[in-house]
N, C-alpha and C. Protein backbone atom coordinates (compact mmCIF):
# COMPACT_ATOMS: atom_id res chain seq x y z
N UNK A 1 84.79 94.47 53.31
CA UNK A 1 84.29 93.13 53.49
C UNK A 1 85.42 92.11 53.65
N UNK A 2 86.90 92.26 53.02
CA UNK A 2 87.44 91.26 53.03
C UNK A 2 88.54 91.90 54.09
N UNK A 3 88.60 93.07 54.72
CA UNK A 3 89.91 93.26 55.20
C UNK A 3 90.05 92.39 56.54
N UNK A 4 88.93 91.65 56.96
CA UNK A 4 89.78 91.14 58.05
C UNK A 4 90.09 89.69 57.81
N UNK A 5 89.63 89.28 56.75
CA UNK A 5 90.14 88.12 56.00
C UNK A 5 91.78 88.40 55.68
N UNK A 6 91.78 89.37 54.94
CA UNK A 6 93.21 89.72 54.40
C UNK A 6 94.50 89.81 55.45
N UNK A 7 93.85 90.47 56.66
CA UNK A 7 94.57 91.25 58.00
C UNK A 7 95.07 89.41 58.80
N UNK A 8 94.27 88.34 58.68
CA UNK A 8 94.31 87.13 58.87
C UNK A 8 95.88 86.65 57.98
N UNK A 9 95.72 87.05 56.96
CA UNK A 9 96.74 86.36 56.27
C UNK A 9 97.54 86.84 56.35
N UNK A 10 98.08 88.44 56.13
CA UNK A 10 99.30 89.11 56.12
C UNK A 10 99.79 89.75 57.34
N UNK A 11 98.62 89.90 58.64
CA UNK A 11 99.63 90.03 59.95
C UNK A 11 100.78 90.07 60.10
N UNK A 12 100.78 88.22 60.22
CA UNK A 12 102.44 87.75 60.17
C UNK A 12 103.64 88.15 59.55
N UNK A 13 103.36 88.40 58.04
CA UNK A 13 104.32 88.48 57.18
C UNK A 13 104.71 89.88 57.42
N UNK A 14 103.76 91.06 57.49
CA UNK A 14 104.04 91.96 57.64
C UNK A 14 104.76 92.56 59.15
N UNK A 15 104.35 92.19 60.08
CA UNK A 15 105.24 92.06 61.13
C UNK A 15 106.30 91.16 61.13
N UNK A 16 106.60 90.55 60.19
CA UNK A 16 107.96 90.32 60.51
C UNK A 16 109.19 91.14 59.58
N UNK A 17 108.36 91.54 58.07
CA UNK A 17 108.81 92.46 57.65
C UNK A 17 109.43 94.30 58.63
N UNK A 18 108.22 94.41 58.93
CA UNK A 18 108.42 95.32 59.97
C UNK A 18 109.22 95.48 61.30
N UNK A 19 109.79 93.78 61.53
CA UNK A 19 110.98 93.82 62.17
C UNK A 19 112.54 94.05 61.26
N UNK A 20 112.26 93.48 60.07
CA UNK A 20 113.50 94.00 59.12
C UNK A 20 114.03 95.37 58.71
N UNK A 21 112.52 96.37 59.23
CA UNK A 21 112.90 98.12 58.81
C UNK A 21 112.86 98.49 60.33
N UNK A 22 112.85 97.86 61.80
CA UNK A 22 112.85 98.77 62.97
C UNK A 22 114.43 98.76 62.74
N UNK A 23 114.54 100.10 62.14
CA UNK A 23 116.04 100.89 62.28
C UNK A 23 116.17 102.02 62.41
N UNK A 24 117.58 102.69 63.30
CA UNK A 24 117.37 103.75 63.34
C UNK A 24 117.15 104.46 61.77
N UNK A 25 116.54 105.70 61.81
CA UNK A 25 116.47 106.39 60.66
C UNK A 25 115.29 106.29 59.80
N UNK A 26 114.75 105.39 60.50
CA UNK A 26 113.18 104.50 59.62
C UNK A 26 111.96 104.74 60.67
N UNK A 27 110.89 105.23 60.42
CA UNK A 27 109.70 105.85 61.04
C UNK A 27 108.42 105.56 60.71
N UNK A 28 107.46 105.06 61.30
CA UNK A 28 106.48 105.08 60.59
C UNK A 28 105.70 105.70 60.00
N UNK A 29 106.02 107.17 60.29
CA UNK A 29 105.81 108.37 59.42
C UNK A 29 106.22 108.41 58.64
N UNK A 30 107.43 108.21 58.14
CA UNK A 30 108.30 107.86 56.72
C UNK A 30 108.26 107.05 55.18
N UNK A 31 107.83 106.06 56.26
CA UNK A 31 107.05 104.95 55.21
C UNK A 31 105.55 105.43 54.87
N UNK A 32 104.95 105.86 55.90
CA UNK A 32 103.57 106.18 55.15
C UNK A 32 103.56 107.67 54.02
N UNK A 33 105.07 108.31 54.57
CA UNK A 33 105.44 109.28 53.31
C UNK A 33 105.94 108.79 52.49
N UNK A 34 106.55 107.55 52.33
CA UNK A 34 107.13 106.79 51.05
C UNK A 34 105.97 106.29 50.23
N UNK A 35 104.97 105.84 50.82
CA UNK A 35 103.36 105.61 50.29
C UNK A 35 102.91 106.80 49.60
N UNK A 36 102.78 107.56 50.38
CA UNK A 36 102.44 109.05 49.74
C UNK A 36 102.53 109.13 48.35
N UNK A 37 103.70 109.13 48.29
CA UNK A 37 105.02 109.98 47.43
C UNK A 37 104.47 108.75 45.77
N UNK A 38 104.32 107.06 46.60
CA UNK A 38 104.51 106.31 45.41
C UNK A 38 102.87 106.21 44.83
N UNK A 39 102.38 106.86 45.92
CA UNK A 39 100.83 106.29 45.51
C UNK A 39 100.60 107.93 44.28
N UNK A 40 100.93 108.44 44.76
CA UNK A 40 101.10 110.12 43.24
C UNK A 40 101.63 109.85 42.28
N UNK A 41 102.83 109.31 42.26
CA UNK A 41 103.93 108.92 40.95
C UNK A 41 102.75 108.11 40.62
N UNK A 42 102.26 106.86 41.31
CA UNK A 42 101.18 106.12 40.33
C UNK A 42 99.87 106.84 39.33
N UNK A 43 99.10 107.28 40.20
CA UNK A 43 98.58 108.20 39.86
C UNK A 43 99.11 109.06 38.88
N UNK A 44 100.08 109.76 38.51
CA UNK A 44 100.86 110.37 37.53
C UNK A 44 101.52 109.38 36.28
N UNK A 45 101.36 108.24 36.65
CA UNK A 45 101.60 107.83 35.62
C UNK A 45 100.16 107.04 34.75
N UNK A 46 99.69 106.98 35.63
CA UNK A 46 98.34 106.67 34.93
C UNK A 46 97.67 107.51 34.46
N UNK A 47 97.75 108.83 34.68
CA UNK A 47 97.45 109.98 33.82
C UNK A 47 97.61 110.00 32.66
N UNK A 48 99.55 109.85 32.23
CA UNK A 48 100.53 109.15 31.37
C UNK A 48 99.95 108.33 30.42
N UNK A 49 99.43 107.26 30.63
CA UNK A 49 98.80 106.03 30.28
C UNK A 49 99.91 105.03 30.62
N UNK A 50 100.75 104.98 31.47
CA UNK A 50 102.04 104.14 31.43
C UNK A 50 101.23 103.41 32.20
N UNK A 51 101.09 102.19 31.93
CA UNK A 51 100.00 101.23 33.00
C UNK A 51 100.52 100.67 34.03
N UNK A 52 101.51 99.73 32.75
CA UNK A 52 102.80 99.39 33.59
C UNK A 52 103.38 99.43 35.43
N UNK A 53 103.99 100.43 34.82
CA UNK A 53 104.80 101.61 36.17
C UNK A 53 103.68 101.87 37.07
N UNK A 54 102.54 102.42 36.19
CA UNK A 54 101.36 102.99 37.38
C UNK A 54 100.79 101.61 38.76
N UNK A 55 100.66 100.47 37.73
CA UNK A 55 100.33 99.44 38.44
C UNK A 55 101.57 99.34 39.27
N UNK A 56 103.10 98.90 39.49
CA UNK A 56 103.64 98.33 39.85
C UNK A 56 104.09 99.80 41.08
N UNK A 57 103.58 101.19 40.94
CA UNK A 57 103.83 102.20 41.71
C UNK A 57 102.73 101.99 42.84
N UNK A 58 101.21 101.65 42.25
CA UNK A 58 100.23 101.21 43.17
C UNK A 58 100.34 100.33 44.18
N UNK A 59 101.21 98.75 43.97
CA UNK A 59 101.24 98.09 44.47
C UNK A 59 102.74 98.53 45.57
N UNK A 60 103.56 99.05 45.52
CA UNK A 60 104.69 99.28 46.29
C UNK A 60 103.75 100.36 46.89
N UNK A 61 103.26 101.29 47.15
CA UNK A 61 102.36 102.09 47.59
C UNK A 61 101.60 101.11 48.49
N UNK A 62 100.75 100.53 48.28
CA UNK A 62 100.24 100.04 49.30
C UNK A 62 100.50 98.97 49.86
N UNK A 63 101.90 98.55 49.87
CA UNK A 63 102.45 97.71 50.51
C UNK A 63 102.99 98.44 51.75
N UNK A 64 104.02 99.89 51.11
CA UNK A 64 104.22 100.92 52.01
C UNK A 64 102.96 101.25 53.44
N UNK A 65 101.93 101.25 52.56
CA UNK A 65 101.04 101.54 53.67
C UNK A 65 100.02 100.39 54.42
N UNK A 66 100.86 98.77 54.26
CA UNK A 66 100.88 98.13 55.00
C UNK A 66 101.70 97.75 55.97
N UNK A 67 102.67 98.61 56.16
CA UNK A 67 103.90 98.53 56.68
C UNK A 67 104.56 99.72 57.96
N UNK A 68 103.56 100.56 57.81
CA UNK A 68 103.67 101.72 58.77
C UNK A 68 102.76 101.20 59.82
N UNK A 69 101.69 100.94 60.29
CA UNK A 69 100.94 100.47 61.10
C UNK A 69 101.60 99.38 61.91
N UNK A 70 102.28 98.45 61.02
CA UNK A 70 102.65 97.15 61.73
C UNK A 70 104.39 97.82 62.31
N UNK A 71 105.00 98.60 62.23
CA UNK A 71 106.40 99.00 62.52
C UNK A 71 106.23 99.81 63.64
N UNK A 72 104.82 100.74 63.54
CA UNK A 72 104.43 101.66 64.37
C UNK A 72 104.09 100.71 66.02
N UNK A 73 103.00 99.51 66.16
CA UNK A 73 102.76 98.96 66.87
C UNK A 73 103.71 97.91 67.66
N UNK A 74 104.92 97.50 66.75
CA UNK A 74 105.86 96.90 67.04
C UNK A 74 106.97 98.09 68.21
N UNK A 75 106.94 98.96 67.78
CA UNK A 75 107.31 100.27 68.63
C UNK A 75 106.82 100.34 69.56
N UNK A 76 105.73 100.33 70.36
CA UNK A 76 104.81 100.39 70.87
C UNK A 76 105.04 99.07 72.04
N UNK A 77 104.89 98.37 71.46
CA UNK A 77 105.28 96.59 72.34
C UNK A 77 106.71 97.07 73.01
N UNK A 78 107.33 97.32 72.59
CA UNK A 78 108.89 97.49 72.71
C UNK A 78 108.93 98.92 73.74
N UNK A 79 107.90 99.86 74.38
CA UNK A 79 108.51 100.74 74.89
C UNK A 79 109.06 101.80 74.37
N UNK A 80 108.88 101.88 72.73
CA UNK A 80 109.38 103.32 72.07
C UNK A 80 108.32 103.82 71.10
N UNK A 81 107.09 103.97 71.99
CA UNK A 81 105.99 104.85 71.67
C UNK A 81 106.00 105.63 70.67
N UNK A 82 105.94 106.32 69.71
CA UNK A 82 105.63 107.41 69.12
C UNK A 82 104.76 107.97 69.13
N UNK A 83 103.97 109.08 68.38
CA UNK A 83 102.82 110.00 68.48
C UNK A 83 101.99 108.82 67.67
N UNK A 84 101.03 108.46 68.45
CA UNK A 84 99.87 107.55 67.33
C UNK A 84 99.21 108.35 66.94
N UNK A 85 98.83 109.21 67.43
CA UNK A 85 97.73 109.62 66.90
C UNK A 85 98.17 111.18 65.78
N UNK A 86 99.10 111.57 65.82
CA UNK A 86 99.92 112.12 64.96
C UNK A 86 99.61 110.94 63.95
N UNK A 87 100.69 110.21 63.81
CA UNK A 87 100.80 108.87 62.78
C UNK A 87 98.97 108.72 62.34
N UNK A 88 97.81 108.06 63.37
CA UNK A 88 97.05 107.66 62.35
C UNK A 88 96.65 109.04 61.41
N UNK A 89 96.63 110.12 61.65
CA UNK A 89 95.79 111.32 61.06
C UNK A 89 96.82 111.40 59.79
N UNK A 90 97.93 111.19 59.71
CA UNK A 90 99.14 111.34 58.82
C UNK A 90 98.82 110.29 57.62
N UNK A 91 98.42 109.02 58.37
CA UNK A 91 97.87 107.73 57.34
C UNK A 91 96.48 107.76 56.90
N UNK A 92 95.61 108.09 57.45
CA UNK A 92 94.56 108.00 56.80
C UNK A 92 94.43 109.44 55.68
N UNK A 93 94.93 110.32 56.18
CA UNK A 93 94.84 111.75 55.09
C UNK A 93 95.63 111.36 53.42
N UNK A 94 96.43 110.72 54.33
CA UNK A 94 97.61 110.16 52.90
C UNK A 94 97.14 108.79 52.11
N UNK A 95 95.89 107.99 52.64
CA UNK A 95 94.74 107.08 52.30
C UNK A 95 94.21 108.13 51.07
N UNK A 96 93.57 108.46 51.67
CA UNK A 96 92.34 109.70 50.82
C UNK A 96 93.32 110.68 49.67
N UNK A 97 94.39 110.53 50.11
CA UNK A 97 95.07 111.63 48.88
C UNK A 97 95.43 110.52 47.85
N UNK A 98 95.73 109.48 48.24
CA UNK A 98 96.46 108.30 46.91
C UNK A 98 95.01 107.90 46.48
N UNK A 99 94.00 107.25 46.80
CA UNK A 99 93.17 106.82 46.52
C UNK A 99 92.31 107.93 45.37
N UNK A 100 92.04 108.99 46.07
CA UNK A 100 91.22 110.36 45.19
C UNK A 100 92.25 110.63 44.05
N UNK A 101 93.91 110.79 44.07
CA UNK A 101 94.54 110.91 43.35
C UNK A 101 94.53 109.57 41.90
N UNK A 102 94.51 108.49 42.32
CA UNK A 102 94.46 107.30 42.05
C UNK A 102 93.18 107.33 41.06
N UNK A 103 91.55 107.50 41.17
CA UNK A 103 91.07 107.66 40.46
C UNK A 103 90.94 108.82 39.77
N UNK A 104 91.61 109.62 39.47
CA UNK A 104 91.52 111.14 38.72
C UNK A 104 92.80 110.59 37.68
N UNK A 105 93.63 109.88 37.98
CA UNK A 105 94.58 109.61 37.17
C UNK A 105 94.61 108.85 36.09
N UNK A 106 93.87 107.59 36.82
CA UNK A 106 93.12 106.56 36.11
C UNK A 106 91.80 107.16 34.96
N UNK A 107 91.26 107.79 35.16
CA UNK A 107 90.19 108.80 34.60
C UNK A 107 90.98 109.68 33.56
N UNK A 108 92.21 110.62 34.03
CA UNK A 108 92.84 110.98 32.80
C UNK A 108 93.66 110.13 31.39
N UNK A 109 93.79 109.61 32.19
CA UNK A 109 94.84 108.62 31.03
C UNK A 109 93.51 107.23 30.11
N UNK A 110 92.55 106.77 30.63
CA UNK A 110 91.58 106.60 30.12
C UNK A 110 90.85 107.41 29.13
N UNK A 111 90.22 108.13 29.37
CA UNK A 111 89.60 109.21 28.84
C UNK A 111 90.29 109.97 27.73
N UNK A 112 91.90 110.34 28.19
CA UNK A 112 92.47 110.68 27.11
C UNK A 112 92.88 110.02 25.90
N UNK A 113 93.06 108.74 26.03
CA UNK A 113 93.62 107.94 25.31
C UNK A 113 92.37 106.64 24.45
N UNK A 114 91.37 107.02 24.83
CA UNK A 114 90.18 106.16 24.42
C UNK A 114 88.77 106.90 24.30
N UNK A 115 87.51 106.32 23.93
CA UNK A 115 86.47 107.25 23.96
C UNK A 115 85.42 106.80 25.71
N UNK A 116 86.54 106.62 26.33
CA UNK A 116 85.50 105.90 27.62
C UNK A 116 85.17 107.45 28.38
N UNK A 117 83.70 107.40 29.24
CA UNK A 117 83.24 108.61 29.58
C UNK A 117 84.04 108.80 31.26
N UNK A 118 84.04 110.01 31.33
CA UNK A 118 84.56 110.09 32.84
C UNK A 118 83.62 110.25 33.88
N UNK A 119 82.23 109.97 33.48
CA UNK A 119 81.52 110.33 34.56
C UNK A 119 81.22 109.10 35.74
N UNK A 120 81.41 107.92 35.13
CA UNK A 120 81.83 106.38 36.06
C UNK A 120 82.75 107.28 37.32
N UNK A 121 83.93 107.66 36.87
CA UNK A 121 85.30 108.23 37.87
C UNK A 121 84.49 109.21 38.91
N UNK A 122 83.95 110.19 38.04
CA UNK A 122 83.33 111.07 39.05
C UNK A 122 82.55 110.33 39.91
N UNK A 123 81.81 109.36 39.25
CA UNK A 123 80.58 108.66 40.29
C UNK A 123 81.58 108.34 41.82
N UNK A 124 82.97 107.59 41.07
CA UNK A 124 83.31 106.77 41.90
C UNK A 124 84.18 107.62 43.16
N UNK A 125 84.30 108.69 42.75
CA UNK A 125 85.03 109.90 43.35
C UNK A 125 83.92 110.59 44.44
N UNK A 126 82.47 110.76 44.13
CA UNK A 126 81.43 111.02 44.92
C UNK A 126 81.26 109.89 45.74
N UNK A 127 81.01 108.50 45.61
CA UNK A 127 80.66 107.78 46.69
C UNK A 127 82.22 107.95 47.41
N UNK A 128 83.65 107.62 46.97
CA UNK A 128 84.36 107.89 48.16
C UNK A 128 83.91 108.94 48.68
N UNK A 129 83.78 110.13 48.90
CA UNK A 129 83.43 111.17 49.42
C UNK A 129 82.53 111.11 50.70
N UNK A 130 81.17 110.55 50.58
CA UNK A 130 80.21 110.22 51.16
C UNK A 130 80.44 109.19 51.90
N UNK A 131 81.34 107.94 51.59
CA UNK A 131 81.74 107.45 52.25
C UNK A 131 83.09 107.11 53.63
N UNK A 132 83.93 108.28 53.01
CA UNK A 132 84.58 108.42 53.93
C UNK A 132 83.87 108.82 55.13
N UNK A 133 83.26 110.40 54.77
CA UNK A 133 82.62 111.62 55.64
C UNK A 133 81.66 110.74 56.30
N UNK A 134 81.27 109.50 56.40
CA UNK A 134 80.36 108.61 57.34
C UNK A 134 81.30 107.99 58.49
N UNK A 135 82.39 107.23 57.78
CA UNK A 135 83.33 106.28 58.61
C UNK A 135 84.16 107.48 59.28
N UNK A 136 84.64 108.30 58.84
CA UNK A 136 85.22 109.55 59.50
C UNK A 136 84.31 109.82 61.60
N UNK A 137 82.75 110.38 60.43
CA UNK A 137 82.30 110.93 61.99
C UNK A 137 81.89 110.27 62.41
N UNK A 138 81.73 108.98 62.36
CA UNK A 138 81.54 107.82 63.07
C UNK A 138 82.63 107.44 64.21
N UNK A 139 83.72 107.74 63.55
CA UNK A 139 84.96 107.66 64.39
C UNK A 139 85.48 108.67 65.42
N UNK A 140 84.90 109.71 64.97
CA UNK A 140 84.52 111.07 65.77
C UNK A 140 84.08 110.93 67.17
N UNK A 141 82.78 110.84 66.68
CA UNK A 141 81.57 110.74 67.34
C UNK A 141 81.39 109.34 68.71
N UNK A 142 81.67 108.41 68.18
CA UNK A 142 82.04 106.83 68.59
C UNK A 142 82.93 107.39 69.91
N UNK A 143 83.79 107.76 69.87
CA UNK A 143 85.05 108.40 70.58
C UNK A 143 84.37 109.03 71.62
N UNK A 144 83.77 109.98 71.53
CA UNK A 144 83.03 111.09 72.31
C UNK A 144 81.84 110.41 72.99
N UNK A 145 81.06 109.38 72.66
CA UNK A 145 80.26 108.74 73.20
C UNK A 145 81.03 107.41 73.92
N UNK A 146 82.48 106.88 74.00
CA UNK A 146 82.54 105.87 74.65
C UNK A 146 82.48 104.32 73.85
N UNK A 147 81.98 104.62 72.33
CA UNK A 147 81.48 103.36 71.48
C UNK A 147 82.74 102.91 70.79
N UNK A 148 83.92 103.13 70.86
CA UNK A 148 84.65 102.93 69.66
C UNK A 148 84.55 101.60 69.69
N UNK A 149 85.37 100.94 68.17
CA UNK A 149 85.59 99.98 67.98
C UNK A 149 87.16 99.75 67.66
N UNK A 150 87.35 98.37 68.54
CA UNK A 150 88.78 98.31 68.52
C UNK A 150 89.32 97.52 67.92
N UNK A 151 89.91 97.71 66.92
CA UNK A 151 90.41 96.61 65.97
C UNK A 151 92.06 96.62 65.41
N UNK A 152 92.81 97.69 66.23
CA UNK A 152 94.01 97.72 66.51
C UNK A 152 94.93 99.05 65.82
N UNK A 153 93.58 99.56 65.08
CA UNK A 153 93.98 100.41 63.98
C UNK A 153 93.49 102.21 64.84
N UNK A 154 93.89 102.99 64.07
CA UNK A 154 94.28 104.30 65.09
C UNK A 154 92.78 104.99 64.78
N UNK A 155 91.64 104.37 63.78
CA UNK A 155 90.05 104.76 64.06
C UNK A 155 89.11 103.74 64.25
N UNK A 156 87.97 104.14 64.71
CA UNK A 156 87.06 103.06 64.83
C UNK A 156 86.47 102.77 63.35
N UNK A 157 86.44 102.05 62.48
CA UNK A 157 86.14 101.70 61.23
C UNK A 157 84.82 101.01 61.54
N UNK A 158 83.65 101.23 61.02
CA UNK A 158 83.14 100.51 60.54
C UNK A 158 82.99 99.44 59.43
N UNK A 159 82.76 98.37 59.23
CA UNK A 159 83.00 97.70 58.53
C UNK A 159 82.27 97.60 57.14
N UNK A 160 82.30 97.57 56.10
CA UNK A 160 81.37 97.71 55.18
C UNK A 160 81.67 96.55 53.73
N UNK A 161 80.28 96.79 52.45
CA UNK A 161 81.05 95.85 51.96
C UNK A 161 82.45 96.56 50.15
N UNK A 162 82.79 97.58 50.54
CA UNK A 162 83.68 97.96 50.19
C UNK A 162 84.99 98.59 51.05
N UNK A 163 85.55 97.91 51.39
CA UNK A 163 87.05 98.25 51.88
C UNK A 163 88.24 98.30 51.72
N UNK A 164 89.48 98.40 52.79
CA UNK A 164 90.44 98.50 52.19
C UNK A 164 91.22 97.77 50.78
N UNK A 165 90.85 96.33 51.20
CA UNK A 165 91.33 95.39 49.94
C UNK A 165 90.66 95.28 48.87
N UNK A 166 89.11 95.66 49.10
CA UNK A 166 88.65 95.53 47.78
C UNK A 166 88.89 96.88 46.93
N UNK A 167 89.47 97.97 47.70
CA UNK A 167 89.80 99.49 46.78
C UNK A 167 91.20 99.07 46.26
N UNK A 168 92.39 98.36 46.73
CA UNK A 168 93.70 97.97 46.45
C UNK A 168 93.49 97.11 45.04
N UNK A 169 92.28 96.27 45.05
CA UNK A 169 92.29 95.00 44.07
C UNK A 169 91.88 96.05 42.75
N UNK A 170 90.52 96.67 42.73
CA UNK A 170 90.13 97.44 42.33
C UNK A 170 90.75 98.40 41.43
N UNK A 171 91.99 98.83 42.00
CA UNK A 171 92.51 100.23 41.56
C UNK A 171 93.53 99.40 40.38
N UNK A 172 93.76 98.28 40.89
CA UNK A 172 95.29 97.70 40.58
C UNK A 172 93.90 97.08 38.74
N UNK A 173 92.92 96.90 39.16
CA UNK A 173 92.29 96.17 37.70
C UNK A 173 92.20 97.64 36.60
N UNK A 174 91.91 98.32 36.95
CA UNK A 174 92.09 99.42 36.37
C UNK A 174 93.39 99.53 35.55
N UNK A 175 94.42 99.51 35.87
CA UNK A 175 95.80 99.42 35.72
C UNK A 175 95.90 98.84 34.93
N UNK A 176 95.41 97.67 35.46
CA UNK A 176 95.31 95.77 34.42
C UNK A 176 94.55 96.05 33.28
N UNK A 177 93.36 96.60 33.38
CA UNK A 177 92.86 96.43 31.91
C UNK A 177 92.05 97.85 31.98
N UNK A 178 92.86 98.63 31.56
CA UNK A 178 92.50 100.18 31.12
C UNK A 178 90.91 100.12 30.15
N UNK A 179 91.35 99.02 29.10
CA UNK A 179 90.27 99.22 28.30
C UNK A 179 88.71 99.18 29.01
N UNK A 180 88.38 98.50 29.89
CA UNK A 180 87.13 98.42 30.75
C UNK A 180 87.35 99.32 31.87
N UNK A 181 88.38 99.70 32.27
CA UNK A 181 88.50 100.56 33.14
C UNK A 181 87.07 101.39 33.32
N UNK A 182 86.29 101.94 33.03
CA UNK A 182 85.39 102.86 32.95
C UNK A 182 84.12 102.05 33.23
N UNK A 183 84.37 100.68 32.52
CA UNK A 183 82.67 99.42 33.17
C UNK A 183 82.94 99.64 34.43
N UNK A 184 84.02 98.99 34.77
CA UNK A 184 84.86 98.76 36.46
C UNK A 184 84.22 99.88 37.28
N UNK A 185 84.56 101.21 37.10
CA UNK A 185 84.15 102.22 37.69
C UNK A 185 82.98 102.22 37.69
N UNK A 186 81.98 101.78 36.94
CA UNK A 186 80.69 102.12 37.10
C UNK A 186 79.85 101.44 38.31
N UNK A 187 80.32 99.85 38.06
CA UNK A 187 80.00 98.81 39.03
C UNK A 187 80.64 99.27 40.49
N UNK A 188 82.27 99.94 40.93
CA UNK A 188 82.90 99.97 41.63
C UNK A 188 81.92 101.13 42.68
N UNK A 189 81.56 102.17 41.52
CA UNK A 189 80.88 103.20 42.49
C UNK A 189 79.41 102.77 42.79
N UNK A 190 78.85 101.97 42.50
CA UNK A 190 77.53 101.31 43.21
C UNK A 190 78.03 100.71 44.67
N UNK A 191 79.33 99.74 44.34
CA UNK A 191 79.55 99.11 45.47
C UNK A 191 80.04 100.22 46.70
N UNK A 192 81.07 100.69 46.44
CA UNK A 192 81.36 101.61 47.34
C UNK A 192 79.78 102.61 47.44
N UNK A 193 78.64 103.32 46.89
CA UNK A 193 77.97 103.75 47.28
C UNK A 193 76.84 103.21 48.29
N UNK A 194 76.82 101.51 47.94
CA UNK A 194 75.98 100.76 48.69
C UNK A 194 76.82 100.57 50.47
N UNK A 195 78.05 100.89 50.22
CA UNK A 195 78.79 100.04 51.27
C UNK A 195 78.62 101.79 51.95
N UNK A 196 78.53 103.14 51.40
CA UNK A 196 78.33 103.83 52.36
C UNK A 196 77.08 104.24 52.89
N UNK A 197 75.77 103.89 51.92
CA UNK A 197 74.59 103.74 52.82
C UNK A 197 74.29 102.94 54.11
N UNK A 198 75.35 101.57 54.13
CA UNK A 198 75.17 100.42 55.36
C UNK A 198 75.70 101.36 56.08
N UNK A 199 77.12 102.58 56.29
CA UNK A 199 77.84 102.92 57.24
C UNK A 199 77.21 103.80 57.76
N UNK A 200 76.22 104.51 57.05
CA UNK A 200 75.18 105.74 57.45
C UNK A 200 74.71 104.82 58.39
N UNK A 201 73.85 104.17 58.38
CA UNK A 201 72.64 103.19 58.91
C UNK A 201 73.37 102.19 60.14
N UNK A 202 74.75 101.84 59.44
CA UNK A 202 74.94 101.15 60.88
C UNK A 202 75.48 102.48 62.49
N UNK A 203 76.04 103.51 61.46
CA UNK A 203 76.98 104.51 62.70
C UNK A 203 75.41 105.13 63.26
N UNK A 204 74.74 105.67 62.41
CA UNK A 204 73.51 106.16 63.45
C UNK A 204 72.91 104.99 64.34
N UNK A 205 72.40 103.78 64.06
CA UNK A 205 72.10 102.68 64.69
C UNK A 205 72.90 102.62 65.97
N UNK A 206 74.61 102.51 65.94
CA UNK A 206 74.98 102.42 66.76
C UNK A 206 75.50 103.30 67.42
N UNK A 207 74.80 104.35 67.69
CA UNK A 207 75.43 105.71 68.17
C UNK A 207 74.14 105.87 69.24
N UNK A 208 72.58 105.55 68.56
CA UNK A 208 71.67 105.85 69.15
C UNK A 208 71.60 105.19 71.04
C-alpha cells in the first residue's frame, strides 16, 4: 500500500547514492548478496535475542536491497546492461529468504526468551507463502498473456495492502519491541493474509 508513496520519496536519494557505488568491482548482484548475507546475520541474531544488532542488521539489509535495483538501472541508462533478469530472480529469491528467515528468527528468540506463542509467526509465515505464490504467478502468467505491469521493477507486482514498506516497518517493530512482538504478528498475518486474498481476486480478474 505504501510502496509507491515511499518509491516517491527515496528515488532520488537512492539514485544518487547509487551513483556513489557505480564502481568497478561493485555489482548489483553483489549488493543484493550483501543484503542476503545482512538480512541472515539479522535474523541470527534475533534468534540470539540481540535486538539491538538484529534491528540495525535489518535495516542495512534493506537498505542494501534498495540499492541494487537503482545501480542496476543506472547501468542500463548508461549502455552497460547487465543480465536483468538474472539480477531480478537473484533479488526477489533473496526477498523471500531474509524475510521467511526474518520471521523464524524473530519467533526463536521471542519464544525462547518469554512465554509468547509461536503460532502468530507461523500464521505470519503461511500468509507470506500464499501470498507470494499469487504475486509470483501473476507475474508469470501476466507475461505470457501480454498483461504485465510496468512499474520499473524486474516483475509485474500487483499491488496490495501489505507491501514492501509495510514488511520493512513491521519486521524492524518486532526488533523494537520484542515484548509484543507476537500481538504484532498476529495483526501482521491478517493484514498480509487480507492483502493476499485482494491479489488472488485482482490477478484472476485481470488475467480473465
Amino acid at each position: 500500500m505504501l510502496d509507491a508513496a515511499a518509491r516517491r520519496v527515496l528515488d532520488a536519494p537512492l539514485a544518487r547514492a547509487a551513483g556513489v557505488l557505480d564502481r568497478p568491482g561493485i555489482s548489483p548482484d553483489r549488493i543484493t548478496a550483501a543484503g542476503l548475507v545482512l538480512g541472515l546475520a539479522s535474523a541470527g541474531a534475533a534468534a540470539a535475542a540481540w535486538w539491538v544488532p538484529a534491528l540495525l542488521l535489518w535495516l542495512a539489509s534493506r537498505l542494501a536491497d534498495g540499492l541494487d535495483g537503482p545501480l542496476a538501472r543506472r547501468r542500463q541508462a548508461a549502455g552497460r546492461p547487465g543480465d536483468a533478469g538474472a539480477g531480478g530472480f537473484f533479488d526477489i529469491t533473496a526477498d523471500f529468504l531474509v524475510y521467511g528467515s526474518g520471521v523464524l528468527g524473530v519467533a526463536l528468540g521471542v519464544v525462547r526468551t518469554t512465554d509468547a506463542p509461536w503460532e502468530p509467526f507461523a500464521a505470519v509465515l503461511l500468509a507470506y507463502y500464499v501470498n507470494g505464490a499469487a504475486f509470483l504467478a501473476f507475474s508469470s502468467l501476466a507475461e505470457r498473456a501480454g498483461r504485465q505491469i510496468d512499474d520499473g521493477r524486474s516483475l509485474s507486482f500487483l499491488g496490495g495492502l501489505a507491501e514492501g514498506t509495510e514488511t520493512v516497518v513491521v519486521h524492524a517493530l518486532w526488533l523494537l519491541l520484542p515484548a509484543i512482538a507476537w500481538q504484532v504478528a498476529w495483526v501482521w498475518a491478517v493484514v498480509v493474509g487480507v492483502s493476499a486474498a485482494h491479489r488472488m481476486w485482482a490477478g484472476h480478474r485481470a488475467l480473465r
